[in-house]
Protein backbone atom coordinates (compact mmCIF):
# COMPACT_ATOMS: atom_id res chain seq x y z
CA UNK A 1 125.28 17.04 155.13
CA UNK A 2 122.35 19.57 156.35
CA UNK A 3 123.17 22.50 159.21
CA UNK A 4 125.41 25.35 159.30
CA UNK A 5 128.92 24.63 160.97
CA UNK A 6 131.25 26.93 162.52
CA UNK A 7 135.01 25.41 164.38
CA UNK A 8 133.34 22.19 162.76
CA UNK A 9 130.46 21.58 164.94
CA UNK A 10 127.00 21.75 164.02
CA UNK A 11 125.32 24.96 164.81
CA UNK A 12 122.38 25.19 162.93
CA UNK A 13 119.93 22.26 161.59
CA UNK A 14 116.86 23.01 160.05
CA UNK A 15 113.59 20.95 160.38
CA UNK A 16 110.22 20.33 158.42
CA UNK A 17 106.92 18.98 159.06
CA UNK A 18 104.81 17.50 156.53
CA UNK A 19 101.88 19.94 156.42
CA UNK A 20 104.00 22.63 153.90
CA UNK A 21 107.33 20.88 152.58
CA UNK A 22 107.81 23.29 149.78
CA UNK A 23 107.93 25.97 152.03
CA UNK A 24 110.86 24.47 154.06
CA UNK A 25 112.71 24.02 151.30
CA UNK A 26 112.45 27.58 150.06
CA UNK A 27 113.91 28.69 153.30
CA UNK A 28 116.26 25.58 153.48
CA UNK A 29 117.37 27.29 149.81
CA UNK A 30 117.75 30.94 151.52
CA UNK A 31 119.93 29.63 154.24
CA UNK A 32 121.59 27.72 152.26
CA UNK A 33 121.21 24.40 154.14
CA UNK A 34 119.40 21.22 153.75
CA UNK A 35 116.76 20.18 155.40
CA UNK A 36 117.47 17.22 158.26
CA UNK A 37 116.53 13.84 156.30
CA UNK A 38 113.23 12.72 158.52
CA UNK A 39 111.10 9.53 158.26
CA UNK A 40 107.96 10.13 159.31
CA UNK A 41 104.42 8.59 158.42
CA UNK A 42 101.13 7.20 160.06
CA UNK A 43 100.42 4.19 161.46
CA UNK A 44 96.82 2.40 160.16
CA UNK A 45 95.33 3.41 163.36
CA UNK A 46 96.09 7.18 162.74
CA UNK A 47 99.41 7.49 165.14
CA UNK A 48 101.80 9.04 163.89
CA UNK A 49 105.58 7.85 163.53
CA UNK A 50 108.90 10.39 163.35
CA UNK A 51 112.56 9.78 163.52
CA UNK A 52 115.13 11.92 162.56
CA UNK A 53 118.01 10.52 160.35
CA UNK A 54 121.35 12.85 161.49
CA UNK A 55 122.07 13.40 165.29
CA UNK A 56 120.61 16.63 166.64
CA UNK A 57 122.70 16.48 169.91
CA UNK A 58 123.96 20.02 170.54
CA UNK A 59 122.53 21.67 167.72
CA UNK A 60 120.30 24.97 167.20
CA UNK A 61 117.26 23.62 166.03
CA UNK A 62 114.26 25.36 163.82
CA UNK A 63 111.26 22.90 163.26
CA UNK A 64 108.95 24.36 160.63
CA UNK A 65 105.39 23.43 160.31
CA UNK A 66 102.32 24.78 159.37
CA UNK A 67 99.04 24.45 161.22
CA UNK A 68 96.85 23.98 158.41
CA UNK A 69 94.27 21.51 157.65
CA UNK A 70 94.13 18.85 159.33
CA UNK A 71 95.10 20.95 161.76
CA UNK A 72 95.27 18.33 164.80
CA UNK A 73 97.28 15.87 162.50
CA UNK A 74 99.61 18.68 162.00
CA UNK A 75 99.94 20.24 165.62
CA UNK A 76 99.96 16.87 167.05
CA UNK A 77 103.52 15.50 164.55
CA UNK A 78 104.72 19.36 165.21
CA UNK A 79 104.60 18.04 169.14
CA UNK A 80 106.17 14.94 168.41
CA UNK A 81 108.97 16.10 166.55
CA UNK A 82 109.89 18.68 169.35
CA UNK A 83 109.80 15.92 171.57
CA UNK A 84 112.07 13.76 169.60
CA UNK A 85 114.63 17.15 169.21
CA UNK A 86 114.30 17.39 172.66
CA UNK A 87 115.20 13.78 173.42
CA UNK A 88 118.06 14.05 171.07
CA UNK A 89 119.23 16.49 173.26
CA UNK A 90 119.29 19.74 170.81
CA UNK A 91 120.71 22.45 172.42
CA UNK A 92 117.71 24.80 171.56
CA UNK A 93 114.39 24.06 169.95
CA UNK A 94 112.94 27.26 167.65
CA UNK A 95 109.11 26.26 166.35
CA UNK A 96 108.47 28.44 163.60
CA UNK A 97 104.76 28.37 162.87
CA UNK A 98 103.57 30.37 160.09
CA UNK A 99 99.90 30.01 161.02
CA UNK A 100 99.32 29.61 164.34
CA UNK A 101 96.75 26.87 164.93
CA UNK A 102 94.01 28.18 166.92
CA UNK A 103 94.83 31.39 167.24
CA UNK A 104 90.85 33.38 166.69
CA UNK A 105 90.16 30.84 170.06
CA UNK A 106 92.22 33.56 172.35
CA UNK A 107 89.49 34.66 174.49
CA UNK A 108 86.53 33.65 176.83
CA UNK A 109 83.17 34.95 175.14
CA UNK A 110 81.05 33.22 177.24
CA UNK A 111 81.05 30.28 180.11
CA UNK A 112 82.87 26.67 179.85
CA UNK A 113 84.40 27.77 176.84
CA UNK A 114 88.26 26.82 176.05
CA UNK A 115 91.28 29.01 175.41
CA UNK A 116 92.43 26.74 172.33
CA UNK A 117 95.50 29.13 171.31
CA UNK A 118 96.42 29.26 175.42
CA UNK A 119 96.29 25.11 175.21
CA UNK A 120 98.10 25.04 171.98
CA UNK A 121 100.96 27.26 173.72
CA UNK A 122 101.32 25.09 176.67
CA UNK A 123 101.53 21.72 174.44
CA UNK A 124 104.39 23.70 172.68
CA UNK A 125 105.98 24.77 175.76
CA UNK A 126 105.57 21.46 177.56
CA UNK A 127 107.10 19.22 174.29
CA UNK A 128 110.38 21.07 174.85
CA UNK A 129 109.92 23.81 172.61
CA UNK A 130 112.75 27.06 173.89
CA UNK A 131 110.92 29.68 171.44
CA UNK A 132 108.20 30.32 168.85
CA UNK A 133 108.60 31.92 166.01
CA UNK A 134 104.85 32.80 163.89
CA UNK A 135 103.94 35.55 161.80
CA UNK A 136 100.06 35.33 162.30
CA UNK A 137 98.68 35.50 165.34
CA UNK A 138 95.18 36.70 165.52
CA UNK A 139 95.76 38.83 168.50
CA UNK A 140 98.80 40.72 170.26
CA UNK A 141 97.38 38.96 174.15
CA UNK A 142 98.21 35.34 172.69
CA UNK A 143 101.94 36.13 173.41
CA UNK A 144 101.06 36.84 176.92
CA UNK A 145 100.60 33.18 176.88
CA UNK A 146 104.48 32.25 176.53
């Protein structure tokens, strides 16, 4: 069974991407958890396919993924799995991001450019995620945009 209990109900569950499993199961190992059980893979035509195997209803939930390369692939299951915790009707969603995807693309240097790490923080925000948890953002002004 994965999560910390207290008055036996789940309090804490703890969540991994595919971009850095090792990773989540160092920290899994600190906490002393396990990680949820998840199925995920892609479909032939590149979509990609989550579902979590334990109910997440009323839980604390930390979703750990990396945005490294491919970054999009990455971002875009990171957004799909906060959507699913959301649907499952977690009581809060933590994203812990230890590279934030994006994140040199904070600033306007010229015309009809984008602000990719101000889009990247509304995707988050609009999948359900509650907080964000990183430890490299490129600039201080990207938390501005949470």
């Amino acid at each position: 069974m994965t999560g910390i209990k207290t008055t036996g109900e789940k309090k804490l569950m703890l969540f991994s991407g595919r971009a850095h499993p090792e990773l989540a199961e160092e920290v899994a190992h600190q906490l002393g958890v396990g990680l949820v059980p998840t199925k995920a893979f892609d479909f032939a035509n590149g979509e990609i396919y989550v579902r979590f195997q334990e109910s997440a209803r009323g839980a604390d939930c930390f979703l750990i993924q990396s945005h490294t390369a491919p970054i999009n692939k990455w971002i875009m299951e990171q957004l799909i799995m906060i959507d699913a915790l959301k649907r499952a009707s977690a009581r809060s969603i933590t994203v812990i991001i230890p590279s934030y995807g994006y994140a040199r693309q904070d600033k306007k240097h010229r015309g009809r450019e984008p602000i990719s790490a101000r889009l990247v923080a509304d995707m988050l925000k609009c999948a359900g995620a509650d907080r964000i948890l990183t430890v490299d953002l490129h600039t201080d002004q990207i938390q501005g945009f949470f």
